[in-house]
C-alpha atoms as a PDB file:
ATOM      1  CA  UNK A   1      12.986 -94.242-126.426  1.00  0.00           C
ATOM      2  CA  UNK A   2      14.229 -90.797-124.564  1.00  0.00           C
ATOM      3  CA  UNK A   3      16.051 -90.630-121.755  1.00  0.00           C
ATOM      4  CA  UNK A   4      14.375 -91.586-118.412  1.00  0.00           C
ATOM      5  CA  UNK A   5      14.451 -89.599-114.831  1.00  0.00           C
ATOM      6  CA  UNK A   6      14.153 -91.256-111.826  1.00  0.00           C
ATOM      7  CA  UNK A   7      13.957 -89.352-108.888  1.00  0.00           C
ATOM      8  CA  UNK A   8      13.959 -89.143-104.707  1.00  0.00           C
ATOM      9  CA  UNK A   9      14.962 -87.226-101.997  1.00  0.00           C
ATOM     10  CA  UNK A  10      18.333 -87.193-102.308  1.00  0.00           C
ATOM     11  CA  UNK A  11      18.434 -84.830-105.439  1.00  0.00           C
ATOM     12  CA  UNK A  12      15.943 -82.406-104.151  1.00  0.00           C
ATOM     13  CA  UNK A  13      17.537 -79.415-106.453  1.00  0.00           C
ATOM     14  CA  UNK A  14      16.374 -81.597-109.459  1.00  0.00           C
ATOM     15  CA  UNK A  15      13.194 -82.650-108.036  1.00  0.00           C
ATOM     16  CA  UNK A  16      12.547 -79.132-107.610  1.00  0.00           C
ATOM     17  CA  UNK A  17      13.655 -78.099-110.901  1.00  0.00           C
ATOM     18  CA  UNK A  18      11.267 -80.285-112.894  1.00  0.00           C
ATOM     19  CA  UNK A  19       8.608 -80.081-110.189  1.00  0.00           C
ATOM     20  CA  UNK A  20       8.134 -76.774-111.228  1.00  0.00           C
ATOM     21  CA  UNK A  21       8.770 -76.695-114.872  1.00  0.00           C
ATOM     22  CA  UNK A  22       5.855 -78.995-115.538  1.00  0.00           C
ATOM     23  CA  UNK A  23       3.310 -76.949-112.875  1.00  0.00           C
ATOM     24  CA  UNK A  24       2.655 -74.752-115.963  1.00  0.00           C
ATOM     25  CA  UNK A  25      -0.318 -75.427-118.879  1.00  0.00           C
ATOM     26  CA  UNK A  26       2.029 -73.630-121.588  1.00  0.00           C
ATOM     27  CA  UNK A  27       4.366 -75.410-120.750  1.00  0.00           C
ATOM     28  CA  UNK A  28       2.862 -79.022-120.716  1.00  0.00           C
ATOM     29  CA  UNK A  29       1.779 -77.900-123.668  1.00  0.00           C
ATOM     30  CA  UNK A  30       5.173 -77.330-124.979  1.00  0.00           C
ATOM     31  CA  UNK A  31       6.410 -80.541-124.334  1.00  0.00           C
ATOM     32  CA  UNK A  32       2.888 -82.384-125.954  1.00  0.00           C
ATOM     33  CA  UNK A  33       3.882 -80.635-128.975  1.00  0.00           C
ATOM     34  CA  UNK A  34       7.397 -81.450-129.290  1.00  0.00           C
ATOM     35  CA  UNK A  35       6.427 -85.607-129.472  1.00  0.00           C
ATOM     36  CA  UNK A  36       5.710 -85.580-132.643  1.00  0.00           C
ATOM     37  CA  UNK A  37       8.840 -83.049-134.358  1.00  0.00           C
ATOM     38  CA  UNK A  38      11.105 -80.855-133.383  1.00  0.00           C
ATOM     39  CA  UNK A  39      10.390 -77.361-133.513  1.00  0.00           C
ATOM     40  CA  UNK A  40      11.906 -73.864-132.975  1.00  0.00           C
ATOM     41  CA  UNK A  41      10.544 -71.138-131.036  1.00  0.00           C
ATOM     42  CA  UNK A  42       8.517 -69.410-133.713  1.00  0.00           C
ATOM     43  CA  UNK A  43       6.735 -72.835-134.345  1.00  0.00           C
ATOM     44  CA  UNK A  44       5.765 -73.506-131.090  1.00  0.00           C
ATOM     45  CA  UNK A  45       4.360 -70.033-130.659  1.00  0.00           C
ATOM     46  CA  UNK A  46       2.369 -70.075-133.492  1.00  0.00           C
ATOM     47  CA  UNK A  47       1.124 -73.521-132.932  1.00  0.00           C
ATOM     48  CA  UNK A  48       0.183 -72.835-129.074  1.00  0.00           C
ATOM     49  CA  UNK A  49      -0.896 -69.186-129.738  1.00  0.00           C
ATOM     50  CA  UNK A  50       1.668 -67.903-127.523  1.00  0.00           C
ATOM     51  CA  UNK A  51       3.691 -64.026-127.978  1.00  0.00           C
ATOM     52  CA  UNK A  52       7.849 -65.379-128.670  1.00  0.00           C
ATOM     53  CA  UNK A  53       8.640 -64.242-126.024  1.00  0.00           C
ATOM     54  CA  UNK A  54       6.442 -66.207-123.879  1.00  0.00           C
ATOM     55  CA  UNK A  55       7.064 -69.212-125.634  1.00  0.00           C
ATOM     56  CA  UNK A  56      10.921 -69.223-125.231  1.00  0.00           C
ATOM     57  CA  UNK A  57      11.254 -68.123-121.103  1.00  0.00           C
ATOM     58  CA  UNK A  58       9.407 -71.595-121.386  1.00  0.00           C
ATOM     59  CA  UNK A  59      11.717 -73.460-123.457  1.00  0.00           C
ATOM     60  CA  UNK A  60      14.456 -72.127-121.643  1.00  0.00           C
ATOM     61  CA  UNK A  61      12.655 -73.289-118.270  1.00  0.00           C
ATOM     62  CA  UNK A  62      12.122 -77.095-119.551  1.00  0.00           C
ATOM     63  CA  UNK A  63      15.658 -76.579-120.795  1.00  0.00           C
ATOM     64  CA  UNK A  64      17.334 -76.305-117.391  1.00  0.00           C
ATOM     65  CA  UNK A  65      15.048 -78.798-115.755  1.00  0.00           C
ATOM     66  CA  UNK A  66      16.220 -81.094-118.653  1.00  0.00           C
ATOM     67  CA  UNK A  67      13.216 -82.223-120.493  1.00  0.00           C
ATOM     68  CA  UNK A  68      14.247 -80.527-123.796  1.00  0.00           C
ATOM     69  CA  UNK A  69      17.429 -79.861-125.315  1.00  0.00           C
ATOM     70  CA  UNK A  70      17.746 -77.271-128.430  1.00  0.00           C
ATOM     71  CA  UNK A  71      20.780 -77.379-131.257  1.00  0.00           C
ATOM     72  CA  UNK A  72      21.509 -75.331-134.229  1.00  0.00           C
ATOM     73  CA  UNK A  73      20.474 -76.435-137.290  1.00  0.00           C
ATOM     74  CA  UNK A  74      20.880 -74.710-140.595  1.00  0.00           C
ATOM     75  CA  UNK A  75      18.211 -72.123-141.473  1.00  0.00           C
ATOM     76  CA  UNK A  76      16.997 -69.799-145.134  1.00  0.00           C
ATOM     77  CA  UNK A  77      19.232 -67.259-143.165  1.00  0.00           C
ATOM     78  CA  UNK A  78      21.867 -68.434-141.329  1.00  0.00           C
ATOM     79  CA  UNK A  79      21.370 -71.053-138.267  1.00  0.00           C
ATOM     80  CA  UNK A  80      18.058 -71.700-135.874  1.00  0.00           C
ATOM     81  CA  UNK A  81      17.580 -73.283-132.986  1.00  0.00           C
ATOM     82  CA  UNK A  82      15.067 -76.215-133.031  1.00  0.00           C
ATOM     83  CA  UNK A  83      13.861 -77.989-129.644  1.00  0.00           C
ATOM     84  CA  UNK A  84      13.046 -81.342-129.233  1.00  0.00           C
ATOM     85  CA  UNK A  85      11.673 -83.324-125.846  1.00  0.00           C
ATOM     86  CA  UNK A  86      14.425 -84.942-124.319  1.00  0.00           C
ATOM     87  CA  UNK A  87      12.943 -87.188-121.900  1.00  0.00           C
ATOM     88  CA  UNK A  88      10.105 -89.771-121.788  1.00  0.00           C
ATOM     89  CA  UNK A  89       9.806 -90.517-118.244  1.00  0.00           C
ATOM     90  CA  UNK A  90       9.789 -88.945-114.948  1.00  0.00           C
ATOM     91  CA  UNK A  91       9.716 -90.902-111.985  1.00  0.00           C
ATOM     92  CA  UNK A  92       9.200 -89.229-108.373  1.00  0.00           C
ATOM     93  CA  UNK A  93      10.007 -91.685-105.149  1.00  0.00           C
ATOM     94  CA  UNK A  94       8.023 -89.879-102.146  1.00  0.00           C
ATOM     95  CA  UNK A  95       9.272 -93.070 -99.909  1.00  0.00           C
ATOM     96  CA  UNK A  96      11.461 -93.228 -97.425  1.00  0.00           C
ATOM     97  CA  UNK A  97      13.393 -96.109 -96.791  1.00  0.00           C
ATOM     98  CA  UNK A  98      13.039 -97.799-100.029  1.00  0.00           C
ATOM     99  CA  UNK A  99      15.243 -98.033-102.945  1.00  0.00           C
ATOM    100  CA  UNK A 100      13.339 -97.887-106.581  1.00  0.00           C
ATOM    101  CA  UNK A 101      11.647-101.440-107.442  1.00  0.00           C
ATOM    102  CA  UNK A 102      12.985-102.316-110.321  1.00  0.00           C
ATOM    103  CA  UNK A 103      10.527-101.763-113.246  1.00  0.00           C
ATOM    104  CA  UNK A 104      10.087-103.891-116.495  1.00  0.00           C
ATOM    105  CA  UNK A 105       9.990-102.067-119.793  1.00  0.00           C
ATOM    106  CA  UNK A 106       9.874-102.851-123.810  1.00  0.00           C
ATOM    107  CA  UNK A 107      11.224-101.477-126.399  1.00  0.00           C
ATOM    108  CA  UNK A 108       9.535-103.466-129.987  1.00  0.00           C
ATOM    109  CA  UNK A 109      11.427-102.410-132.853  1.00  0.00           C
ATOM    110  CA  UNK A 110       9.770-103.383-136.143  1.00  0.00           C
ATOM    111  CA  UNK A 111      12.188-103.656-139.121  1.00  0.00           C
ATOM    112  CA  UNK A 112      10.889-103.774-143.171  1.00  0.00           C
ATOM    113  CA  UNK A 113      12.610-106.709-144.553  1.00  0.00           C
ATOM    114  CA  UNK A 114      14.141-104.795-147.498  1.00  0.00           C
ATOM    115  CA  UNK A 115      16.076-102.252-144.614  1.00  0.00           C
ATOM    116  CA  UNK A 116      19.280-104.804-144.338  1.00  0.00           C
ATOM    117  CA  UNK A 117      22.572-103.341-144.107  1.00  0.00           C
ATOM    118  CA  UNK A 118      24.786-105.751-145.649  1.00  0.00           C
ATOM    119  CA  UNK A 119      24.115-108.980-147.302  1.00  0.00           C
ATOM    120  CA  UNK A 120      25.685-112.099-149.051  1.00  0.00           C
ATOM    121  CA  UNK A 121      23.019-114.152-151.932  1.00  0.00           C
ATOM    122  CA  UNK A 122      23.298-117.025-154.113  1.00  0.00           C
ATOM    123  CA  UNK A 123      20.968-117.541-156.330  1.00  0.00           C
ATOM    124  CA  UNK A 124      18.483-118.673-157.102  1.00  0.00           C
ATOM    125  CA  UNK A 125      17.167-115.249-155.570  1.00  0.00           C
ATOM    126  CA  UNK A 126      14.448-112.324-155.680  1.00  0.00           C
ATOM    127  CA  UNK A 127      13.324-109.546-154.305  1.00  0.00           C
ATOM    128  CA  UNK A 128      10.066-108.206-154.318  1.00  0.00           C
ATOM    129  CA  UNK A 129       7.800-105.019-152.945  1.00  0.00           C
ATOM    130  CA  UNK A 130       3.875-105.277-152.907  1.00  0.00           C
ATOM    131  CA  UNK A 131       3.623-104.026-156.631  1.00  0.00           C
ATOM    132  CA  UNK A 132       6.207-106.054-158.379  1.00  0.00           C
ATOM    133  CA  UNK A 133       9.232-107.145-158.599  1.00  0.00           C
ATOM    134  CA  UNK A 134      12.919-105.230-157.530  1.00  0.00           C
ATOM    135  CA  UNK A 135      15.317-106.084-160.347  1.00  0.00           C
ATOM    136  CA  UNK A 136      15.804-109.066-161.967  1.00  0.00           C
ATOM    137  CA  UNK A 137      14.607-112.463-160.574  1.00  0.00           C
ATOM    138  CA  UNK A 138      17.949-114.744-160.038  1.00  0.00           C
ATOM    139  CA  UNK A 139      20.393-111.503-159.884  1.00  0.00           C
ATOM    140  CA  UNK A 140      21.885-110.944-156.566  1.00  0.00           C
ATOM    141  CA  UNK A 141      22.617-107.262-158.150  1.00  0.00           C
ATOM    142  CA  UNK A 142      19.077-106.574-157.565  1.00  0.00           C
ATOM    143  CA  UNK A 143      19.360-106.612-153.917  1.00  0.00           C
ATOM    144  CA  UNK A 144      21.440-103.450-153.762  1.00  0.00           C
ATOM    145  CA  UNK A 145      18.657-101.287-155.594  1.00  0.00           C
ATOM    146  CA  UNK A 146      17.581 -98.477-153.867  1.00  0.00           C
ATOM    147  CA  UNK A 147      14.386 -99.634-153.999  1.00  0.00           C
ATOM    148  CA  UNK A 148      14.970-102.540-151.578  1.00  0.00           C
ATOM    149  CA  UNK A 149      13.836-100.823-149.051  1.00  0.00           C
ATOM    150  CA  UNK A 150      10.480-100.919-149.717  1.00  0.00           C
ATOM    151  CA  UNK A 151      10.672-104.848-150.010  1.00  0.00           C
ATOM    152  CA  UNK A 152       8.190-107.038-148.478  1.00  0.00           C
ATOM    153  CA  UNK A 153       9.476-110.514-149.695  1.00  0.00           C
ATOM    154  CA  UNK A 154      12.973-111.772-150.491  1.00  0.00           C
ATOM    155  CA  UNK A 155      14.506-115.002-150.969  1.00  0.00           C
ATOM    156  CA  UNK A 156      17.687-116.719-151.783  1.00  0.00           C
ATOM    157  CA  UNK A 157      19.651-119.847-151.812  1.00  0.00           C
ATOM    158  CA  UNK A 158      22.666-119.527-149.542  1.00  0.00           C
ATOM    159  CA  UNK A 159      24.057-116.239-147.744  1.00  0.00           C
ATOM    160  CA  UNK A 160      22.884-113.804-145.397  1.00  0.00           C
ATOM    161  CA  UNK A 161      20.894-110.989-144.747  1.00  0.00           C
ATOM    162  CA  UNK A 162      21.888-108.233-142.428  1.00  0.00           C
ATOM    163  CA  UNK A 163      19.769-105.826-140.104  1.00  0.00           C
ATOM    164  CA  UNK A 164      20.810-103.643-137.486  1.00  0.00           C
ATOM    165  CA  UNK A 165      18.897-102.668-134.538  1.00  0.00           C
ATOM    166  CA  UNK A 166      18.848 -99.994-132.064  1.00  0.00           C
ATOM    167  CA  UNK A 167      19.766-100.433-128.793  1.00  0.00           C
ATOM    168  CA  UNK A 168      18.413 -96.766-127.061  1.00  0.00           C
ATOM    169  CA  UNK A 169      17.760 -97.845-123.457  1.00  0.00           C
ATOM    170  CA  UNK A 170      18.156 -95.597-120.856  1.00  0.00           C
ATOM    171  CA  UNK A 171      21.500 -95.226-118.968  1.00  0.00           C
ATOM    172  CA  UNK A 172      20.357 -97.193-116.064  1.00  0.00           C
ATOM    173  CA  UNK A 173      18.605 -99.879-117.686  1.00  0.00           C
ATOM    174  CA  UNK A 174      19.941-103.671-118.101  1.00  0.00           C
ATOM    175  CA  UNK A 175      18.331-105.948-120.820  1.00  0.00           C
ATOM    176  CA  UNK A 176      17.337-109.068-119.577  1.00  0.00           C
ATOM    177  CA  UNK A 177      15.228-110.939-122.360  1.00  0.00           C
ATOM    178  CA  UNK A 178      15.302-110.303-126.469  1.00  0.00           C
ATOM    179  CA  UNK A 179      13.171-111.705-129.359  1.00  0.00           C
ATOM    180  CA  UNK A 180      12.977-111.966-132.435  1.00  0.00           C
ATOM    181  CA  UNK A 181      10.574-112.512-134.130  1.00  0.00           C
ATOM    182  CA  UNK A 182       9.802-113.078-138.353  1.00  0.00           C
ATOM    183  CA  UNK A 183       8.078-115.262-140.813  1.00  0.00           C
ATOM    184  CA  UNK A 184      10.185-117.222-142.703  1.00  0.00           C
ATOM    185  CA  UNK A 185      10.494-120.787-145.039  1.00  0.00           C
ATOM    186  CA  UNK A 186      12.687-122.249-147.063  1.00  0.00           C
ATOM    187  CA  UNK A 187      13.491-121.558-150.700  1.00  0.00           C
ATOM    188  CA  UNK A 188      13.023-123.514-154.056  1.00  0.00           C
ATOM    189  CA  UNK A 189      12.067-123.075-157.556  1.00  0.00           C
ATOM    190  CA  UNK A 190       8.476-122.173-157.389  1.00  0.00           C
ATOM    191  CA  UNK A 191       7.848-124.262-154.416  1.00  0.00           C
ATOM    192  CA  UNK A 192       8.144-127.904-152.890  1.00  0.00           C
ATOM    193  CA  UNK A 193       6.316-127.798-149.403  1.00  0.00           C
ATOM    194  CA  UNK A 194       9.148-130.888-148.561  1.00  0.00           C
ATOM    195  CA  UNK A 195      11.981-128.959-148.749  1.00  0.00           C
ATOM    196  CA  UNK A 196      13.972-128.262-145.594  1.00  0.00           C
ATOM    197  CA  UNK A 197      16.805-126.052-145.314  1.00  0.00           C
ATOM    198  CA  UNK A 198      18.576-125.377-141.875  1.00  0.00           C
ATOM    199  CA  UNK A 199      18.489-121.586-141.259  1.00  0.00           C
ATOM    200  CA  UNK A 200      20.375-119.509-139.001  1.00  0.00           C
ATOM    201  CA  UNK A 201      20.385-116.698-136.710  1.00  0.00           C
ATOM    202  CA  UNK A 202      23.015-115.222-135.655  1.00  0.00           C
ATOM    203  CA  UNK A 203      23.199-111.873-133.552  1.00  0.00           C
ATOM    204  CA  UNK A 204      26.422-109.616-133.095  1.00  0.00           C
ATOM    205  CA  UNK A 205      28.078-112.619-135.288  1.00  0.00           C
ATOM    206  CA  UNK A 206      26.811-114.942-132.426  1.00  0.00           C
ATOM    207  CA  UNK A 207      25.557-118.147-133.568  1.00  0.00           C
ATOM    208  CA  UNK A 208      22.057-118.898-131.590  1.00  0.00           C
ATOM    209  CA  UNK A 209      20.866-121.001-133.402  1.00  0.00           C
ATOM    210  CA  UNK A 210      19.499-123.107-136.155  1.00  0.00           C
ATOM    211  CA  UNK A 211      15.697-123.967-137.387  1.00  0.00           C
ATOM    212  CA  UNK A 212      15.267-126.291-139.763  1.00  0.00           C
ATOM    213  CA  UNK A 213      12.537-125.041-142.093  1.00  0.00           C
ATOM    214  CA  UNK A 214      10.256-128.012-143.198  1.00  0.00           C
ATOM    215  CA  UNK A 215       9.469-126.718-146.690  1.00  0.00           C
ATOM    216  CA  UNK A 216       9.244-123.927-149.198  1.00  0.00           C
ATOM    217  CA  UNK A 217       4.981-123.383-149.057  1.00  0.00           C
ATOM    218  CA  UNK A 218       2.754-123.136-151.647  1.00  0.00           C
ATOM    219  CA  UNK A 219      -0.532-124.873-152.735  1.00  0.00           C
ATOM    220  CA  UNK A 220      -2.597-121.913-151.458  1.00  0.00           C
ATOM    221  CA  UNK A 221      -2.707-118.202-151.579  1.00  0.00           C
ATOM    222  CA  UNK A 222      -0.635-115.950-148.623  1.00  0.00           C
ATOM    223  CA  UNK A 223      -3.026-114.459-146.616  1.00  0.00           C
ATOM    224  CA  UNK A 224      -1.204-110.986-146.969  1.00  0.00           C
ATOM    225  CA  UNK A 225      -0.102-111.784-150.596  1.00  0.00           C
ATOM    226  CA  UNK A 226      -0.618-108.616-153.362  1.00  0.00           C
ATOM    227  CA  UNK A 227      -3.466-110.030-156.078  1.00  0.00           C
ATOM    228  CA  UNK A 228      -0.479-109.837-158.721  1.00  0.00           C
ATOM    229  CA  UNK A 229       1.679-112.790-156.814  1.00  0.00           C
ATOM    230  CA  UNK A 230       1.697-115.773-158.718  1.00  0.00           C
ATOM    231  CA  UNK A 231      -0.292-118.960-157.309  1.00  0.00           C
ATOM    232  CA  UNK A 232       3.047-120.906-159.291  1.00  0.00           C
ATOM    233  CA  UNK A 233       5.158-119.191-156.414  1.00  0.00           C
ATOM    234  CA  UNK A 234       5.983-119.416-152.514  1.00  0.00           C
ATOM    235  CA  UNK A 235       3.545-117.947-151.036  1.00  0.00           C
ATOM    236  CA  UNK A 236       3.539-117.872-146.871  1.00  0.00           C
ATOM    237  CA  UNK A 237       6.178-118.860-144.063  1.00  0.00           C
ATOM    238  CA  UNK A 238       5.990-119.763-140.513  1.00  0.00           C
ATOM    239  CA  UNK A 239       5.999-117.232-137.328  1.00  0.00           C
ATOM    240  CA  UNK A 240       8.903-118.296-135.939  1.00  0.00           C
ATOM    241  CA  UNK A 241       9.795-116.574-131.946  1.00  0.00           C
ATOM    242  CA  UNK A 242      13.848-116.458-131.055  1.00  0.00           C
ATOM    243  CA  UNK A 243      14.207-115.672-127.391  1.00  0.00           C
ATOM    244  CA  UNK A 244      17.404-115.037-125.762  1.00  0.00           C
ATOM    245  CA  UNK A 245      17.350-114.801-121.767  1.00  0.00           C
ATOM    246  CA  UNK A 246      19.892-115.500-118.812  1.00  0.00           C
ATOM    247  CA  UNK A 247      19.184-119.203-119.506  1.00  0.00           C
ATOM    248  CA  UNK A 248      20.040-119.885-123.071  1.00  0.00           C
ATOM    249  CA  UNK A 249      18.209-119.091-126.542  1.00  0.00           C
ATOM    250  CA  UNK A 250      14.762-120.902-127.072  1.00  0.00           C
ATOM    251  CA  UNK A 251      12.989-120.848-130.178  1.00  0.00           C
ATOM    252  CA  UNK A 252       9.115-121.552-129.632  1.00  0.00           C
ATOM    253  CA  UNK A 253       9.660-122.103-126.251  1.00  0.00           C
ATOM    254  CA  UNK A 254      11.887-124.918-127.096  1.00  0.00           C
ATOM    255  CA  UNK A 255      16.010-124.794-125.527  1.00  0.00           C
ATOM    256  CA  UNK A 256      17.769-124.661-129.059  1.00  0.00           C
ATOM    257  CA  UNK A 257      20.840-123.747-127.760  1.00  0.00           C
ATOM    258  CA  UNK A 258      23.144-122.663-124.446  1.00  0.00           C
ATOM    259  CA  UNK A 259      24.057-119.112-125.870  1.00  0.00           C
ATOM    260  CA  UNK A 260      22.684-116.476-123.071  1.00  0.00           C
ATOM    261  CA  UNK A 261      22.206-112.368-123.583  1.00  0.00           C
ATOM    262  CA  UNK A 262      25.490-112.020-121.947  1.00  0.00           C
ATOM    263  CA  UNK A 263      27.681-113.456-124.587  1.00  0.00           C
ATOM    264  CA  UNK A 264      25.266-110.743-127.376  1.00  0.00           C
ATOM    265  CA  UNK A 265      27.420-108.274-125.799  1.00  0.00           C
ATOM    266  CA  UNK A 266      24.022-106.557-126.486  1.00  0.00           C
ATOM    267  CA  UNK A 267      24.658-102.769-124.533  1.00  0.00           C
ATOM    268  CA  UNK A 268      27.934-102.172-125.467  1.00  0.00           C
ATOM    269  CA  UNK A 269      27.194-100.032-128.562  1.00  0.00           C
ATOM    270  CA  UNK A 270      24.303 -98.503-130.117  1.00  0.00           C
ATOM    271  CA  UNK A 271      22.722-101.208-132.398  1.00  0.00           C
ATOM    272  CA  UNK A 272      22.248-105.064-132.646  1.00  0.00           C
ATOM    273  CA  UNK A 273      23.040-106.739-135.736  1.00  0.00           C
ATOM    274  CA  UNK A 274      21.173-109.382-136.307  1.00  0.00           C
ATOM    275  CA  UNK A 275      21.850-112.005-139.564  1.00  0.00           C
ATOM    276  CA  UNK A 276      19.507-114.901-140.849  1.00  0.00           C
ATOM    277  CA  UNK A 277      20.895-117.356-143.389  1.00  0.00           C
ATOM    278  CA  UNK A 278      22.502-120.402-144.436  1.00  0.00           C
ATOM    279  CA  UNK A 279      25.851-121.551-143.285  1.00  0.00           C
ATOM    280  CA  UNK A 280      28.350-122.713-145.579  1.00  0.00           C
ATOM    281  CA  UNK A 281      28.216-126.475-143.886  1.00  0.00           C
ATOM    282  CA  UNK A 282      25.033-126.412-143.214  1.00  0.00           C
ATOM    283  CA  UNK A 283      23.353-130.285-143.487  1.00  0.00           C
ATOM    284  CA  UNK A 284      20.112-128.778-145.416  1.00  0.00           C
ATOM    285  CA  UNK A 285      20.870-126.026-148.213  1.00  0.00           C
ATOM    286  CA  UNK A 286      17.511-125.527-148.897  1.00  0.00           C
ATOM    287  CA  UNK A 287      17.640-121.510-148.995  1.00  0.00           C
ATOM    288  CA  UNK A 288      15.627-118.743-147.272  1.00  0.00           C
ATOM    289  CA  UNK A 289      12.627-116.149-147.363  1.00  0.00           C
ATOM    290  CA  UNK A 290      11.480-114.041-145.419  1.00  0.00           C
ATOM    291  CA  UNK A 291       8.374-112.176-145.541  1.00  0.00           C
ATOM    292  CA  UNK A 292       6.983-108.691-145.009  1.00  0.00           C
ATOM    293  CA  UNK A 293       4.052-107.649-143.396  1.00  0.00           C
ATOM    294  CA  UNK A 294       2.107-107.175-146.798  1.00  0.00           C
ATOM    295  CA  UNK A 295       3.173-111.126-147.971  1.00  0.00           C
ATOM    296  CA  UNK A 296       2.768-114.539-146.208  1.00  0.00           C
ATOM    297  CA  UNK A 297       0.215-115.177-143.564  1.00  0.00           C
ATOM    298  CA  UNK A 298       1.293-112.886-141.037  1.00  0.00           C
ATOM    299  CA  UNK A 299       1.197-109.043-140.612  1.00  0.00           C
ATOM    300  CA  UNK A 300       4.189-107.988-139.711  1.00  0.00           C
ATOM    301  CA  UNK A 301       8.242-107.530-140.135  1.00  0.00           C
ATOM    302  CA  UNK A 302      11.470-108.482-138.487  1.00  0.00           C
ATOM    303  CA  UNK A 303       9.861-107.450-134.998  1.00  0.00           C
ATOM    304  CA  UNK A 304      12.705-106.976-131.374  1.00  0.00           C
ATOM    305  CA  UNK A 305      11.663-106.706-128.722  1.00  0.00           C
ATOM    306  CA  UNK A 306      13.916-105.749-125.719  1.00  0.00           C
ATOM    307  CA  UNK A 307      12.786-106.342-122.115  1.00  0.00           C
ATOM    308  CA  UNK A 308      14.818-104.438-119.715  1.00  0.00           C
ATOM    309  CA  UNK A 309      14.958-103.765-116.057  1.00  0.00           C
ATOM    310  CA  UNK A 310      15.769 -99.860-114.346  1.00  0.00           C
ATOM    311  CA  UNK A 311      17.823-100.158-111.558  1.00  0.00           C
END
């Protein structure tokens, strides 16, 4: 998410200034074509039918009122400038008398399982996309393929995966809830649906808590499953919702631990890191996976959300 503008009377210069630079069709235009790619002057006047010249007096317009910014970039000759929208929001406050009401917003980040940044696996292990397999079952070498990316099931006995979330909240925001949210079981040969393993979270190396897994499941196809997976393997996890608030972390609704957003640290740098594993001490080793949205039951990746307040 952008940068967000909120606005009253006392920055009437400003109010003015983008007032004005969006009572223009060209230039609404301008700044509908910019949210999908950045483009430089010659693009956007071709793609909006527009003379150059036209098209950058209104770049340079949305420019000062601060809803774009341009930068070089390198060029077939040289260096161009390319534009890109730099704000997603514009709030006007024709009140008197009243500060802003806070507002809620979200930002859902939704994270492939094969885009960690760092990891630690014991076998046994495997990694997986939704046309075969990534390396060699059992290796923990295969996890640092280039093609785990495009992973959409992984497993292994002990260790830790690592992702790494933005954090892109405007300046005057303040996060108040985060989730998690995944689908996940344990991990044995083939598969034992009795076979718990205590898994952890942990985020910004906080510890916030631990779900014991109740099995590694099988007996029955994945809903999402690729018709290659073998029926002899795991084949679907449980949704599983981490919530961290003012009042603790809750998994399912249920108080799992007294850890609150402020010890995350969360806004004081530019990404999350978020782990799930299995501690060295932990009382059930019974390993990990984690599904993508094209395995398991359930549609989807490593999904944050962020719930933040403007002030």
């Amino acid at each position: 998410m952008l940068k967000e503008v909120f606005l009253d009377y006392s920055d009437k210069k400003q109010m003015l200034l983008i007032a004005k630079a969006l009572a223009n069709e060209a230039r609404i235009n301008i700044l509908e074509l910019l949210n999908e790619s950045s483009l430089n002057v010659n693009e956007i006047a071709e793609a909006l039918g527009l003379p150059t010249s036209t098209a950058a007096m209104n770049v340079r317009i949305l420019e000062n009122a601060g809803l774009l910014f341009t930068e070089s970039q390198p060029g077939i000759r040289g260096s161009m400038k390319v534009s890109s929208r730099f704000c997603d929001k514009v709030t006007f406050k024709l009140m008197l008398g009243e500060q802003f009401n806070k507002e809620e917003d979200t930002i859902v980040t939704n994270m492939p399982v094969g885009n960690f940044v760092n990891c630690e696996i014991h076998p046994t292990c495997g990694i997986v996309n939704e046309k075969n397999s990534i390396g060699i079952f059992d290796q923990p070498g295969s996890f640092y393929f280039p093609e785990r990316t495009s992973a959409q099931l992984l497993w292994f006995f002990k260790g830790y995966v690592e992702y790494r979330f933005p954090i892109t909240i405007a300046e005057n925001g303040t996060i108040n809830r985060l989730q998690i949210s995944f689908e996940a079981s344990s991990e044995a040969p083939f598969y034992r649906n009795d076979w718990p393993s205590d898994i952890t979270v942990w985020i910004n190396d906080v510890d916030i808590g631990t779900w014991t897994s109740p099995g590694d499941f099988g007996g029955r196809r994945g809903k999402q499953n690729p018709s290659w997976w073998p029926e002899s393997l795991n084949q679907y996890g449980l949704l599983k919702n981490w919530v961290v608030d003012a009042n603790g972390t809750f998994l399912d609704d249920d108080q799992i631990s007294s850890v609150t957003l402020d010890q995350l640290h969360i806004q004081d740098t530019y990404f999350a890191s978020v782990k799930i594993g299995i501690k060295e001490d932990a009382k059930h080793i019974g390993g990990v996976s984690i599904f993508g949205e094209r395995f398991g039951d359930f549609p989807q990746n490593i999904v944050m959300r962020l719930d933040y307040r403007m002030t």
